[in-house]
Protein backbone atom coordinates (compact mmCIF):
# COMPACT_ATOMS: atom_id res chain seq x y z
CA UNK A 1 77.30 82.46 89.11
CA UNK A 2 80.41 84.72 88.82
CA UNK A 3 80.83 88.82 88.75
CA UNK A 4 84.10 89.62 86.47
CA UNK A 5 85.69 88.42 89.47
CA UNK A 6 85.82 85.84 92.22
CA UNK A 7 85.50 86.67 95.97
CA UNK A 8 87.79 84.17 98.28
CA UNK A 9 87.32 84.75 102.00
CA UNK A 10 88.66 83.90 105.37
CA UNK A 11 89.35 85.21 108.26
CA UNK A 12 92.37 86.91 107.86
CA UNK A 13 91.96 87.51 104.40
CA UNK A 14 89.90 88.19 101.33
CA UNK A 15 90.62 87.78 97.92
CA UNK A 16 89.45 89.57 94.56
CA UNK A 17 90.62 86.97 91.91
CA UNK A 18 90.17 89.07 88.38
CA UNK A 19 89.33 87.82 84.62
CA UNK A 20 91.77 90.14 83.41
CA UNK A 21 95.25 89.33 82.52
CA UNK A 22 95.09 86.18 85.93
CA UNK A 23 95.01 89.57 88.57
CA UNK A 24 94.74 88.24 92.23
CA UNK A 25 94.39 90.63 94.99
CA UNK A 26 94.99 90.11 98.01
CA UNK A 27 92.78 92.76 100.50
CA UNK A 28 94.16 92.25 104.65
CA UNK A 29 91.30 92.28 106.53
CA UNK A 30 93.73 91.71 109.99
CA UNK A 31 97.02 92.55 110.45
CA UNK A 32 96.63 95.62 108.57
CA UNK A 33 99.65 97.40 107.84
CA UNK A 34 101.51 99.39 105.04
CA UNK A 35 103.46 98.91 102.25
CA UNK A 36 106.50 96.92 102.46
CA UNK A 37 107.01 98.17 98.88
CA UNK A 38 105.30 100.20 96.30
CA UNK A 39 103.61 97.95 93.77
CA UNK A 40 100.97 98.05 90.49
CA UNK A 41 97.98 97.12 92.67
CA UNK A 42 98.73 98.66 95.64
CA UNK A 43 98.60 97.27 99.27
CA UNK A 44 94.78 96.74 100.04
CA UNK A 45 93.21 96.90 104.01
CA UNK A 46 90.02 96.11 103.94
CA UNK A 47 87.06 95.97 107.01
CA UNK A 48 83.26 95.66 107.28
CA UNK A 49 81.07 98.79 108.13
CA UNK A 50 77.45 96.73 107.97
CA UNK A 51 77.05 94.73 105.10
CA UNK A 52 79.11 97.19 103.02
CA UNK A 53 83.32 95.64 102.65
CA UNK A 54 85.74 99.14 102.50
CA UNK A 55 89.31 98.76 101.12
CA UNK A 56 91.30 101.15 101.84
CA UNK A 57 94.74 100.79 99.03
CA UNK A 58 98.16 103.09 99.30
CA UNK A 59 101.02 101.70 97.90
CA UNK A 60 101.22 102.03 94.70
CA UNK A 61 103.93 102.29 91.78
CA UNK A 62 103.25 105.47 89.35
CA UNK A 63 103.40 102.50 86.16
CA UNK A 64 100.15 101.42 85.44
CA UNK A 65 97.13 103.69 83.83
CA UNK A 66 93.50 104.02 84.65
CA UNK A 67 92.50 103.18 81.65
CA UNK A 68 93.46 102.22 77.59
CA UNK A 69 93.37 106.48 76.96
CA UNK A 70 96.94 107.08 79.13
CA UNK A 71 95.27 108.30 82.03
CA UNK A 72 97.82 108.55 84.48
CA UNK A 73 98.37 108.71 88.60
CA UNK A 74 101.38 108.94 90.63
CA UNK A 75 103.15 106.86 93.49
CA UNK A 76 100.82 109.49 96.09
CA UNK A 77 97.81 107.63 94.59
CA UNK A 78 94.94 106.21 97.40
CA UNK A 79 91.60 104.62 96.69
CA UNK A 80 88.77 103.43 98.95
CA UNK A 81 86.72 101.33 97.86
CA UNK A 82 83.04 99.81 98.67
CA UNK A 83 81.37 97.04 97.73
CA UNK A 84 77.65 96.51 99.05
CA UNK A 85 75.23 93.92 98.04
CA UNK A 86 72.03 96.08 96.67
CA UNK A 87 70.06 92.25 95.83
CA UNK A 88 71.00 88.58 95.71
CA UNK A 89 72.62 89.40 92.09
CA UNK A 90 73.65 93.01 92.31
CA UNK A 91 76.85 94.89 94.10
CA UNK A 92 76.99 98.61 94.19
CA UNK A 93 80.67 99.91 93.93
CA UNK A 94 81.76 102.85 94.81
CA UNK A 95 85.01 104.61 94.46
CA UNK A 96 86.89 107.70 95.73
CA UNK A 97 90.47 108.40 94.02
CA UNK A 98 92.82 110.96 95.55
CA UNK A 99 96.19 111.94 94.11
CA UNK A 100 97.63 115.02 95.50
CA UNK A 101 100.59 114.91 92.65
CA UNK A 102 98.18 114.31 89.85
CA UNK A 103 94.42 115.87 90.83
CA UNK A 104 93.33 118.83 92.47
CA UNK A 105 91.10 116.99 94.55
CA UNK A 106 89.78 113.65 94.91
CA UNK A 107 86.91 112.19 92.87
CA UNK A 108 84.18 109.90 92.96
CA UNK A 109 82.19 107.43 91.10
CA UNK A 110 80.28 104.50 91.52
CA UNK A 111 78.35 101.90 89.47
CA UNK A 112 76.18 98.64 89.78
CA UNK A 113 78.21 94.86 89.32
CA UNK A 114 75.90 92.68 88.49
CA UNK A 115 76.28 88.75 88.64
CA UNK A 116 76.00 86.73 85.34
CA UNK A 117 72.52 84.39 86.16
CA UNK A 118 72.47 82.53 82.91
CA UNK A 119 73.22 79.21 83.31
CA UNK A 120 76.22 77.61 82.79
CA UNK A 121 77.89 81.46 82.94
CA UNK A 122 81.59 81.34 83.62
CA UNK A 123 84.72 84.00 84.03
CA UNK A 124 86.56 83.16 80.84
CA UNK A 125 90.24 83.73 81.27
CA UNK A 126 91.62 86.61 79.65
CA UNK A 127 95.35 86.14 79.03
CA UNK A 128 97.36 89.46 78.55
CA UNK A 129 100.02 89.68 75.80
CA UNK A 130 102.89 91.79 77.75
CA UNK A 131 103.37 95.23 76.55
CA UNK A 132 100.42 94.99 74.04
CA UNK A 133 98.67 98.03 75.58
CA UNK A 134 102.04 100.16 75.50
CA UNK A 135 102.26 98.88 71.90
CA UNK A 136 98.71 99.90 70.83
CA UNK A 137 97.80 102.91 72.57
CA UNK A 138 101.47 103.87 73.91
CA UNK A 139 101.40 107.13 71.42
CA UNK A 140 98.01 107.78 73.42
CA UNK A 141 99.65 107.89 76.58
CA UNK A 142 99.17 111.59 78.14
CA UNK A 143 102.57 113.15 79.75
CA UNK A 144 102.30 114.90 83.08
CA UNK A 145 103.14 118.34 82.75
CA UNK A 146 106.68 119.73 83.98
């Protein structure tokens, strides 16, 4: 029974495989290291504290948005991320964002996944038209101040 994404593990690796737009990520679980190059999702290293997975992501581009309003971040952007099972259908995620060139400090929020139990549920693909957000909501977009 899915979440809005699929977890792949091994032992060197774990992947977050999204509904939206075909998104894989690819989180390092060994061999962590940085960056080879700035990208829209960042470079992910992830480890296990408990039951709880952390990612740790730096490396990112300043071209993608938080969110459909314009919200924007820079290329200084780092989140760290958890993931904890809270039941056999529930995750709690939490979140803490820090941009030094954007925020004045970082922030924090966190929310329950939970895992479709109906049966027969299924991530339905959800194929991205490119540039169809710019299109849309580009005149939306907020600038960052001089």
């Amino acid at each position: 029974m899915p979440y809005p994404f699929q977890i792949i593990q091994s032992q060197k690796h774990v992947m977050l495989v999204h509904e939206y737009a075909g998104a894989v990520r690819t989180i390092y679980m060994a061999d962590q290291t940085e960056a080879p190059a700035d990208s829209w999702m960042g470079w992910s290293n992830g480890k296990w504290e408990g039951e709880s997975l952390v990612v740790d992501t730096k490396g990112f581009n300043d071209l993608s948005w938080f969110d459909r309003s314009g919200n924007f971040h820079s290329d200084a952007l780092h989140v760290v991320e958890r993931f904890t099972p809270r039941s056999a259908d529930t995750l709690n995620y939490e979140v803490t964002v820090e941009d030094s060139k954007v925020f004045t400090r970082p922030w924090k929020m966190s929310m329950p996944l939970y895992r479709r139990v109906e049966a027969n549920a299924q991530i339905l693909e959800f194929r991205c038209v490119e540039f169809v957000e710019d299109l849309l909501y580009g005149h939306l977009r907020k600038q960052p101040s001089q």
